[in-house]
Protein backbone atom coordinates (compact mmCIF):
# COMPACT_ATOMS: atom_id res chain seq x y z
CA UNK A 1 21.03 -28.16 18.79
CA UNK A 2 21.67 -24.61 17.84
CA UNK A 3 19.22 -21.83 19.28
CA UNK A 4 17.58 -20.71 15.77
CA UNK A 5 16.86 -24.55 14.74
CA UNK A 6 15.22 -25.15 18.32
CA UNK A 7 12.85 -21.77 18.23
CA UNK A 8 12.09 -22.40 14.51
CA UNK A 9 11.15 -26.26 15.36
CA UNK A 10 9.10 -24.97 18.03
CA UNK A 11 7.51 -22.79 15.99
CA UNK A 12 7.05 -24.66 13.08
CA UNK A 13 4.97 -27.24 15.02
CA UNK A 14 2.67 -24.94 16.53
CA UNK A 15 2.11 -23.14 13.79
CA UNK A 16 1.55 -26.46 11.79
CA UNK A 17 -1.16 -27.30 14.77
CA UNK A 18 -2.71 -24.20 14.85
CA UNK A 19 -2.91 -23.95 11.14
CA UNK A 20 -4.09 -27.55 10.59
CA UNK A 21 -6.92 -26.95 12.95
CA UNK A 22 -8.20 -23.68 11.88
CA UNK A 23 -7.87 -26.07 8.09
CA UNK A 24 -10.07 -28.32 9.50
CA UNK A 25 -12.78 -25.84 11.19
CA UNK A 26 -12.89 -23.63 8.16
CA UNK A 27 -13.49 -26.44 5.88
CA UNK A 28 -16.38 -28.17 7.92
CA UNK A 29 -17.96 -24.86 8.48
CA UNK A 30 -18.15 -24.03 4.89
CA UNK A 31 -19.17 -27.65 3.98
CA UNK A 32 -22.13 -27.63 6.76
CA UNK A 33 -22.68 -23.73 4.75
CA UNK A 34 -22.90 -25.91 2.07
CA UNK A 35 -25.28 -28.83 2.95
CA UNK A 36 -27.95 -26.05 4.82
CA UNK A 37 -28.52 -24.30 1.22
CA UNK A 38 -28.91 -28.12 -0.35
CA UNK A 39 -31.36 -28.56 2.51
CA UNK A 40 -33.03 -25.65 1.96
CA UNK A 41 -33.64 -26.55 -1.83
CA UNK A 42 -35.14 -29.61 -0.61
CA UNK A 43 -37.25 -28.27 1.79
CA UNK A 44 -38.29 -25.76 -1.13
CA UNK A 45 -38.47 -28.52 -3.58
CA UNK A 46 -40.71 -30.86 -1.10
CA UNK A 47 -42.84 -28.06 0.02
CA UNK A 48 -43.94 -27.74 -3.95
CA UNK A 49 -44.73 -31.50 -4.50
CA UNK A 50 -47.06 -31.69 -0.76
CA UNK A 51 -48.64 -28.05 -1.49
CA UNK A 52 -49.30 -29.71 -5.51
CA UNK A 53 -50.68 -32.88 -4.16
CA UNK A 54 -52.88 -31.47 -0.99
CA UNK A 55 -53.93 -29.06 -3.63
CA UNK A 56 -55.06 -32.13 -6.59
CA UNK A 57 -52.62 -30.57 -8.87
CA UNK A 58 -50.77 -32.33 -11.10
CA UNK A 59 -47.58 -33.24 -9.53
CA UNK A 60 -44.02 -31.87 -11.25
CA UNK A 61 -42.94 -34.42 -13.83
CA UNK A 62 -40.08 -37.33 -12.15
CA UNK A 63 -38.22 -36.64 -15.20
CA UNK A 64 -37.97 -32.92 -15.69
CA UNK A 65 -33.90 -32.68 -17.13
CA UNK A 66 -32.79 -31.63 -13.55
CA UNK A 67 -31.89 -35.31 -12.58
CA UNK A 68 -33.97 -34.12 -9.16
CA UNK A 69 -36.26 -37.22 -8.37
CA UNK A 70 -38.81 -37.34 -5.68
CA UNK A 71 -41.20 -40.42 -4.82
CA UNK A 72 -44.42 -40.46 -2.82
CA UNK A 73 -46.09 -43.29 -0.94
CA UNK A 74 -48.74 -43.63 1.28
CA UNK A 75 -48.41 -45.47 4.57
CA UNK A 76 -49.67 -46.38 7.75
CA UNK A 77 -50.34 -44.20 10.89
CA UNK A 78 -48.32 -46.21 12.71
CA UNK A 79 -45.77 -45.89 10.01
CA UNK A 80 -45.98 -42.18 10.11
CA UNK A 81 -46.31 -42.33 14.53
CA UNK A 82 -42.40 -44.74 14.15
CA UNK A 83 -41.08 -42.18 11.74
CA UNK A 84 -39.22 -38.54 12.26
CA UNK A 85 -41.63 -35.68 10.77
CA UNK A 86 -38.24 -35.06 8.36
CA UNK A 87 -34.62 -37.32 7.77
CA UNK A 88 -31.75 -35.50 5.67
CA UNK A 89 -29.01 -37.85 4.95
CA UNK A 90 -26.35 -38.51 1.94
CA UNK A 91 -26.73 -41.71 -0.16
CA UNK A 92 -26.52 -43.37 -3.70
CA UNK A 93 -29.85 -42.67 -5.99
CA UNK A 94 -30.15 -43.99 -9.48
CA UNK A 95 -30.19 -41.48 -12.66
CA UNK A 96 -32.92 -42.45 -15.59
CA UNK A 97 -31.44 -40.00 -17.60
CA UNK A 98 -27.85 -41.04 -17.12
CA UNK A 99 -28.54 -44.99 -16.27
CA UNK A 100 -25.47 -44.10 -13.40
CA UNK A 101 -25.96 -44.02 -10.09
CA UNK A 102 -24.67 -40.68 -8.39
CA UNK A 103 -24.60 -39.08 -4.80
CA UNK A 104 -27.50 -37.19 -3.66
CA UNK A 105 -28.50 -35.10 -0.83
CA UNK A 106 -32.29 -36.85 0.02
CA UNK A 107 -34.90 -35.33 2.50
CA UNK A 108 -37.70 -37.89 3.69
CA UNK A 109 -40.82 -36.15 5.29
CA UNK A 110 -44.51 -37.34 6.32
CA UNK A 111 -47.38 -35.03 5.49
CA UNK A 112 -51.19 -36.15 6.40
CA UNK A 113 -54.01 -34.50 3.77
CA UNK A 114 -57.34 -33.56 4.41
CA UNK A 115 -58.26 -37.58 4.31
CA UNK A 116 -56.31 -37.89 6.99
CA UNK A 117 -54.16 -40.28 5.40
CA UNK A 118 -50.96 -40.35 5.69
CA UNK A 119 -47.55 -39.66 2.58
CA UNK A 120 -44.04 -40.48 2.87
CA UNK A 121 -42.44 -38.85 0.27
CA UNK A 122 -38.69 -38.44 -0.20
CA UNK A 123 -37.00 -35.93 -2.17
CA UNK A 124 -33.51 -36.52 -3.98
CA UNK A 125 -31.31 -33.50 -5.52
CA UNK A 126 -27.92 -34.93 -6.92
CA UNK A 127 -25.15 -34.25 -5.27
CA UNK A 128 -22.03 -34.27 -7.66
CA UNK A 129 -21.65 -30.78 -7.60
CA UNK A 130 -21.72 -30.47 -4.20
CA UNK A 131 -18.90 -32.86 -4.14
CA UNK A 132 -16.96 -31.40 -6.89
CA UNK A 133 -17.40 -28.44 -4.82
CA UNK A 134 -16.03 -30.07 -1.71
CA UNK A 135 -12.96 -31.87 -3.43
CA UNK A 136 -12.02 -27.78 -5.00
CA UNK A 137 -13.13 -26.43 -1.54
CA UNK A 138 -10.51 -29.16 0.02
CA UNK A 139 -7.48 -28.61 -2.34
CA UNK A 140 -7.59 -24.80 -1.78
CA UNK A 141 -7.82 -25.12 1.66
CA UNK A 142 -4.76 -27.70 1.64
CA UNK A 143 -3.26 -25.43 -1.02
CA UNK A 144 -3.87 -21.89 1.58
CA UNK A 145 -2.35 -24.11 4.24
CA UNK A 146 0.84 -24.81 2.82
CA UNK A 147 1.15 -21.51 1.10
CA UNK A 148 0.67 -19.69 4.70
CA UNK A 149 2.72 -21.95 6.53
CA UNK A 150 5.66 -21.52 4.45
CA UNK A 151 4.85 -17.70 4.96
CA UNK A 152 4.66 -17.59 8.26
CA UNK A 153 7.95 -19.74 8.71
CA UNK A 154 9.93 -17.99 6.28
CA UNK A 155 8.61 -14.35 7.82
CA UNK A 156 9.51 -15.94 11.40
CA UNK A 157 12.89 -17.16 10.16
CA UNK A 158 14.00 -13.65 8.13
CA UNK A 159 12.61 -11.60 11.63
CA UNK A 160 14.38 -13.83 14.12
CA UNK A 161 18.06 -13.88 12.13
CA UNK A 162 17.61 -10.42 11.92
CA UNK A 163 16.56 -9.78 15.38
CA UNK A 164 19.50 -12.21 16.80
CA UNK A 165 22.05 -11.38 14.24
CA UNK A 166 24.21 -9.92 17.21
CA UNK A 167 24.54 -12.62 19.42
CA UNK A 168 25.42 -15.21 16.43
CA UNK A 169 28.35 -12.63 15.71
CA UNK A 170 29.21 -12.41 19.53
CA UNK A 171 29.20 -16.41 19.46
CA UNK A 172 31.44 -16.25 16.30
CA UNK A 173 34.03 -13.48 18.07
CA UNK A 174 34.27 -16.07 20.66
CA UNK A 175 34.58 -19.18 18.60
CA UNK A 176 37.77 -17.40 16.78
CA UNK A 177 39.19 -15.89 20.18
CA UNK A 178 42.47 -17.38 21.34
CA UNK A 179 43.99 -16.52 25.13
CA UNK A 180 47.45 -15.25 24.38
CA UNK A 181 47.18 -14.79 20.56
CA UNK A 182 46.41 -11.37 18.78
CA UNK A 183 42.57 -11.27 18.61
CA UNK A 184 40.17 -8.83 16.40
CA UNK A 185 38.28 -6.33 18.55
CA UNK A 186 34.46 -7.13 18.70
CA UNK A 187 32.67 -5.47 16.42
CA UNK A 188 29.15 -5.72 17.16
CA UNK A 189 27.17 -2.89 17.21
CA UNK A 190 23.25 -3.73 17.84
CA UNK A 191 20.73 -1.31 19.93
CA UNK A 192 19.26 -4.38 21.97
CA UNK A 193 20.51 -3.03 25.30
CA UNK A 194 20.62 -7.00 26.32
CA UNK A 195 22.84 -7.69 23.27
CA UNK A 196 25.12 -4.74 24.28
CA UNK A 197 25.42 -5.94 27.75
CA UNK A 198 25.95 -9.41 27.07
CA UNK A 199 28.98 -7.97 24.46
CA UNK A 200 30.44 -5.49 27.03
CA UNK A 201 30.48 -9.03 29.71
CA UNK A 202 32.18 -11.02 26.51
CA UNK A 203 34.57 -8.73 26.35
CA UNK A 204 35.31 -8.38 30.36
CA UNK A 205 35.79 -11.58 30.68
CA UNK A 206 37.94 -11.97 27.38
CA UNK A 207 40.65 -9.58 29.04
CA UNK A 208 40.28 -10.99 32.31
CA UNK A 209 41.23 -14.47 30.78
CA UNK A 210 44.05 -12.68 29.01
CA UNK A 211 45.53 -10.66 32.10
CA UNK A 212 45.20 -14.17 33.89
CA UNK A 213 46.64 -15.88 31.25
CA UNK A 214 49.52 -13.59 31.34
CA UNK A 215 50.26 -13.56 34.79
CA UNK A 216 50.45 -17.55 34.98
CA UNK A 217 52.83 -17.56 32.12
CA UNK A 218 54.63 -15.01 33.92
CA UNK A 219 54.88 -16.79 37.25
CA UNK A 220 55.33 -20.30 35.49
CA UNK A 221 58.63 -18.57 33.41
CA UNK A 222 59.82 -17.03 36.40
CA UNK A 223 59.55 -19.26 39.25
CA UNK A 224 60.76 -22.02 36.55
CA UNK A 225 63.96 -19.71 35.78
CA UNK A 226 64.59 -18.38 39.20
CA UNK A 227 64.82 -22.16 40.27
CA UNK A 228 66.99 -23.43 37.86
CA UNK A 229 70.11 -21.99 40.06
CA UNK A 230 69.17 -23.79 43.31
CA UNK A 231 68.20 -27.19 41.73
CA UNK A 232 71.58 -27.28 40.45
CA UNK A 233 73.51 -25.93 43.89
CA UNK A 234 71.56 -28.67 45.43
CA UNK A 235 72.04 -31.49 43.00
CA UNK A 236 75.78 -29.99 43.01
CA UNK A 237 76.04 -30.69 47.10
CA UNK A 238 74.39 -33.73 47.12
CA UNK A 239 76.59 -34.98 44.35
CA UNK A 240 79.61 -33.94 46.63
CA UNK A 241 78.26 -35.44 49.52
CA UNK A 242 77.90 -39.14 47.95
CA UNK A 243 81.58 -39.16 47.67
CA UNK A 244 82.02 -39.05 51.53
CA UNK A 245 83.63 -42.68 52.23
CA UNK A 246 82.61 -42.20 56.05
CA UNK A 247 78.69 -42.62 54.49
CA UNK A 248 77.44 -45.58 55.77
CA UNK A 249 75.12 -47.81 53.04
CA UNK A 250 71.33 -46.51 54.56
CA UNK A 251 72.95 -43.18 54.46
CA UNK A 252 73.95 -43.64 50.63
CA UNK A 253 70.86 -44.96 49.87
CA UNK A 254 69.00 -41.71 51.32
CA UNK A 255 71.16 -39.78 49.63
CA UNK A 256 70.55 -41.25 46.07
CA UNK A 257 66.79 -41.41 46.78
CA UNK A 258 67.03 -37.54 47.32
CA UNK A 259 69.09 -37.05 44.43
CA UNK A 260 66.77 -38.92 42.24
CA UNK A 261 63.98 -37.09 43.15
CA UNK A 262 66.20 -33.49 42.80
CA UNK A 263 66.47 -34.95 39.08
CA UNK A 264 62.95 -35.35 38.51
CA UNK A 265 62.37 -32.23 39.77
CA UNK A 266 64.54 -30.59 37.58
CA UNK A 267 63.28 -32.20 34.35
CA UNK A 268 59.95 -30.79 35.79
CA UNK A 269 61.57 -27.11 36.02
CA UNK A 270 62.95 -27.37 32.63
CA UNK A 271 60.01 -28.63 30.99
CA UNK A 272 57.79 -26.06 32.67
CA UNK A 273 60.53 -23.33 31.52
CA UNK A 274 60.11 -24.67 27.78
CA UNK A 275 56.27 -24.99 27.84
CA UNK A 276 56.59 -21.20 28.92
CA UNK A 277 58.70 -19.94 26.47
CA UNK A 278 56.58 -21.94 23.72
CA UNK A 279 53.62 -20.31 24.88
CA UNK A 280 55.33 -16.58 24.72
CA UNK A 281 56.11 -17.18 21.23
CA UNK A 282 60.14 -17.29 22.07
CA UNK A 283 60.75 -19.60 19.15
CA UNK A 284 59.22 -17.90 16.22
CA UNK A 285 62.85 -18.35 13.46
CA UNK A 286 61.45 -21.11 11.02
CA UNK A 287 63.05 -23.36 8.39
CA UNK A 288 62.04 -26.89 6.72
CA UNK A 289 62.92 -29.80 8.71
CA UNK A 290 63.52 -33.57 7.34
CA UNK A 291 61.62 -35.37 9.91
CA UNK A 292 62.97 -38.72 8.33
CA UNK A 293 66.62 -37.37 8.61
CA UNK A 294 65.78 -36.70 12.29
CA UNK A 295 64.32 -39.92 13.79
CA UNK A 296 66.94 -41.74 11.88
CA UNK A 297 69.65 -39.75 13.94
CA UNK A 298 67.78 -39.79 17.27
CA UNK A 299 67.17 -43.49 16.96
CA UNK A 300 70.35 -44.17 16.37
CA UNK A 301 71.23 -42.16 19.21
CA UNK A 302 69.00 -44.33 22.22
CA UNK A 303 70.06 -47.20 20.46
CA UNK A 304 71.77 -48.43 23.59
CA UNK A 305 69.12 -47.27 25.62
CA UNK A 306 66.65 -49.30 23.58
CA UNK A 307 68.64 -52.32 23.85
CA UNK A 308 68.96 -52.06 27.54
CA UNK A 309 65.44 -52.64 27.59
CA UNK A 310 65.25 -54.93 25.10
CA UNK A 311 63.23 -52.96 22.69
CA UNK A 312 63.17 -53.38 19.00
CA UNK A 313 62.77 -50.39 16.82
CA UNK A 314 62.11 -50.06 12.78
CA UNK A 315 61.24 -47.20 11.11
CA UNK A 316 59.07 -47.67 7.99
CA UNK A 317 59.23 -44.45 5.10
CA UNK A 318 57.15 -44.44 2.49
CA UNK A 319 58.00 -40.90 1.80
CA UNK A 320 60.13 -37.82 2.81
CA UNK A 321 58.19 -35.45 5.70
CA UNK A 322 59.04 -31.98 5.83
CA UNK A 323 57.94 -29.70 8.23
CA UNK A 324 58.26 -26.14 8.27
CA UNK A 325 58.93 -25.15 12.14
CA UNK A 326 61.54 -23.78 14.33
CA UNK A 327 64.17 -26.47 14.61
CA UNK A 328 64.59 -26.64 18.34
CA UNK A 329 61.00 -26.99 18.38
CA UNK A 330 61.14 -29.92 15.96
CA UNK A 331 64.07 -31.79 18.06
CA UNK A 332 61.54 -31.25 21.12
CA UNK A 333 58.39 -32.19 19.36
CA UNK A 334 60.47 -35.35 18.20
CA UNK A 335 61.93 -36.23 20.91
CA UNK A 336 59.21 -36.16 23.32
CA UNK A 337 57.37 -38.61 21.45
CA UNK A 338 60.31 -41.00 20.70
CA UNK A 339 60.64 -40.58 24.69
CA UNK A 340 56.78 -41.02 25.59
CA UNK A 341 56.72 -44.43 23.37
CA UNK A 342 59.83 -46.12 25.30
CA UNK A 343 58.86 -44.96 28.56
CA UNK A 344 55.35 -45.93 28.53
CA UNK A 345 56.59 -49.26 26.47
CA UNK A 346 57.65 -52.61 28.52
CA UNK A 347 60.52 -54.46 27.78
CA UNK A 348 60.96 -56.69 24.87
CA UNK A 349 58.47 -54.45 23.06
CA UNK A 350 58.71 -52.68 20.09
CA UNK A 351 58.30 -48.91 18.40
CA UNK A 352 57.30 -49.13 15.06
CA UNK A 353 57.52 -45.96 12.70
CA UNK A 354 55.74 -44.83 9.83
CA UNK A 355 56.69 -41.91 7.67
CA UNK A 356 54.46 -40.66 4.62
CA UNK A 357 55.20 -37.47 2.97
CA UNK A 358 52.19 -35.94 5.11
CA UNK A 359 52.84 -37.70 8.37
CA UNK A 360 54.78 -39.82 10.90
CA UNK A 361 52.91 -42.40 13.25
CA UNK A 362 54.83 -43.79 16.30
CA UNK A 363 53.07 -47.04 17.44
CA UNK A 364 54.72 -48.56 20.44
CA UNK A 365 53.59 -51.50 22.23
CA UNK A 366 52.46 -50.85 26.40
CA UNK A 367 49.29 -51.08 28.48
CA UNK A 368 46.83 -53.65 27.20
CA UNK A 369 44.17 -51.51 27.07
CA UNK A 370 43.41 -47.92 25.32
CA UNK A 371 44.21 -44.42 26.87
CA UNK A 372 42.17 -41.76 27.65
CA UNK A 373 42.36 -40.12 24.64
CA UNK A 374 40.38 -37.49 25.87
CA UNK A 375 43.25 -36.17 28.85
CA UNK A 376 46.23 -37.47 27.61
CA UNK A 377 46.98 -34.12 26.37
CA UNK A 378 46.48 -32.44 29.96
CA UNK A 379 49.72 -31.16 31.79
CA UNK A 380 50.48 -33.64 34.36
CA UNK A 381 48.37 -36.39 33.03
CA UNK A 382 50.39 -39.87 33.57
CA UNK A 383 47.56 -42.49 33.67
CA UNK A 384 49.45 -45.50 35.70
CA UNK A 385 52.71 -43.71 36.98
CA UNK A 386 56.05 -44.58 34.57
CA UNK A 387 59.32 -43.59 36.30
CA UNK A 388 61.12 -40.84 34.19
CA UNK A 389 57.71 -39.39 33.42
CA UNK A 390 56.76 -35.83 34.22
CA UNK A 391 53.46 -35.89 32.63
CA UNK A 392 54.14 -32.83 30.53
CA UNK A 393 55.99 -34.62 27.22
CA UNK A 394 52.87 -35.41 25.43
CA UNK A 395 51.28 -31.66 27.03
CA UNK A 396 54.72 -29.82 25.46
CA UNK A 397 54.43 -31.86 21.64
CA UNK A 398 50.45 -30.73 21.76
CA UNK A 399 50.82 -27.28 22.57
CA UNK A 400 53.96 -27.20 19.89
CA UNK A 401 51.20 -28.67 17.42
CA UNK A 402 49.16 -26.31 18.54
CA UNK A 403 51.16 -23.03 18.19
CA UNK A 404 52.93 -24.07 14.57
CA UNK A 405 49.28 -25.79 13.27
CA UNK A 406 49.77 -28.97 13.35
CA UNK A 407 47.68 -32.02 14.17
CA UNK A 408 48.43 -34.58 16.75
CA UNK A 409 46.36 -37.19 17.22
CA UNK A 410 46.29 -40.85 19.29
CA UNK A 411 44.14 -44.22 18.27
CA UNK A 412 44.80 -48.08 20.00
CA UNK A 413 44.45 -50.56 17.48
CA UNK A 414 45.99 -53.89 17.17
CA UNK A 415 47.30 -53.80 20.49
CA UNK A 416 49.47 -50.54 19.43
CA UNK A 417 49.19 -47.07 21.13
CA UNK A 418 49.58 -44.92 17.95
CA UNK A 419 50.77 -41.22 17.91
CA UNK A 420 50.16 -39.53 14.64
CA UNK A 421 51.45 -36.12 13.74
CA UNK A 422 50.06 -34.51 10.61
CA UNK A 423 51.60 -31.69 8.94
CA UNK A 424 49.07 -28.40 8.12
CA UNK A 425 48.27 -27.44 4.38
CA UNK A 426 50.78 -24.97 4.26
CA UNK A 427 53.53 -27.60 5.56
CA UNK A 428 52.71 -30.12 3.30
């Protein structure tokens, strides 16, 4: 998850938490505002009917058009001792003067008068517009919520892009930055002394990477050119040796060990020397290239080779492929995977080929069981050793993909170890 989406989450559910709660308080506090000034009416409202009645005045009429009702009864001492001197509480009351029942706020109270006897009387003031009140009370509140909320979030989201605008452009320099290809220069200029350092480090290590880069291609190329001469003096003597008749058969047998191992050495050498001058950019003369003209040649070419190991080959086009590359780099990018399918194959298996005017798939039978798609790619990668392997054929046709943009790509299905190579949109 990205840095802005985690801190906004964050802070989108604490401020949703923090908001909802103050939501809540503020509404209960003005709703208990509310119910003390209905109290207070009834309190004023009660005090009128017991000062009336203590007084022998004539008590207020029950229907006087303000649907307020109030009824008084006498009762027992004991009554009055079991009872609290005064009871609020919310209920249902019937309206005369509607012939509805509504909510009302009711006070109940007992009063003694000069007879010492003993009144209950209750008091009832409608409460619809208190709840009317409370419903437009609640929607505004829900309504301020909301409205702040998004406020806050979209205040919080416009101050933190701006405030971490540099490091999103540091993280896109970096994204686009290639070791050994022409990069843009970082250009980044904030007055956060933290985002300046962590650009001035970016950039450190970015030509560190490239001076180390440069030296390993260096040493690769050179080591893999300066030892081109000896492999071949030595494979040169050894050949020369082998034709000594006084070599006994363990001697021979040394002998061609050694020279098979010289060979595989020098297919290492030479594909290290090729890797390097791919990677300097030594190839960089282009034309269009007829893939299908060029498998149909090379096939044709390890037929014998195929047949010595009894596999079958077929080539499928359902189109003509054209790629627009250096051609040397096209017979290697080829080749490699022609070779990678037979030697990784078994015998009496097959290579099947498909050709589409946007691709060519080589599926070639082998190991029961899928590769690891994620390191078949790396430079000396083999999996289960194959003799004639070097573990840098399928490493040389992805960094050739690589430097000319093209896509290579490997799937098992149906018992098939499938290479695809797609051409870019400007090759297609």
């Amino acid at each position: 998850m990205k840095l802005f989406y985690r801190v906004i989450g964050r802070l989108s559910v604490a401020l949703i938490v923090i908001l909802a709660i103050w939501a809540g308080l503020f509404y209960f506090a003005l709703m208990d505002e509310v119910n003390d000034e209905v109290d207070d009416a009834l309190e004023d409202y009660s005090e009128v009917i017991i000062t009336r009645h203590l007084a022998g005045e004539k008590l207020p009429s029950h229907n006087n058009g303000s649907n307020n009702q109030y009824f008084l009864r006498e009762v027992t001492k004991e009554y009055a001792g079991s009872c609290d001197d005064i009871i609020y509480k919310d209920s249902m009351v019937y309206i005369p003067e509607k012939d509805e029942t509504e909510p009302a706020r009711i006070l109940t109270t007992i009063f003694k008068d000069d007879g010492e006897k003993f009144f209950e009387l209750t008091v009832a003031i409608p409460s619809i517009e208190k709840e009317d009140l409370k419903d437009a009370m609640a929607g505004w509140i829900i309504f301020l919520y909301i409205a702040l909320l998004l406020t806050i979030i979209v205040i919080n989201v416009w101050v933190f892009y701006r405030n971490m605008r540099p490091l999103y452009v540091l993280l896109h320099w970096l994204d686009k930055y290639r070791i050994g290809k022409v990069n843009e220069p970082l250009q980044n200029n904030t007055r956060v002394s933290e985002f300046r350092k962590l650009n001035e480090a970016a950039v450190r290590y970015a030509e560190r990477s490239e001076q180390m880069f440069e030296q390993q291609k260096q040493f690769i190329g050179n080591a893999s050119h300066e030892m081109q001469t000896p492999l071949a003096i030595c494979r040169n003597r050894l050949e020369m040796l082998m034709e000594d008749e006084n070599l006994s058969e363990s001697q021979l047998e040394e002998l061609m060990k050694t020279h098979q191992t010289l060979e595989h050495i020098t297919k290492l050498n030479k594909s290290l020397l090729l890797l390097s001058k791919i990677e300097n950019g030594q190839f960089t003369d282009t034309t269009q290239v007829e893939v299908n003209k060029l498998l149909r040649q090379y096939l044709e070419d390890y037929k014998e080779v195929y047949q010595y190991r009894e596999i079958i080959t077929s080539i499928e086009e359902e189109g003509v492929f054209y790629l627009t590359i250096n051609e040397t780099l096209a017979v290697v990018l080829l080749t490699n995977l022609l070779k990678n399918a037979f030697v990784h194959n078994m015998d009496g298996g097959h290579i099947r080929i498909v050709i589409t005017p946007h691709s060519v798939m080589f599926c070639n039978t082998g190991a029961a069981q899928p590769l690891d798609a994620q390191r078949i790619f790396e430079r000396f990668y083999q999996g289960k050793k194959k003799e004639g392997s070097t573990g840098l054929g399928l490493a040389i046709a992805d960094t050739i993909c690589k430097m000319q943009a093209l896509r290579l790509c490997y799937e098992y299905k149906s018992g098939e170890h499938c290479f695809t190579l797609y051409a870019s949109t400007h090759n297609q």
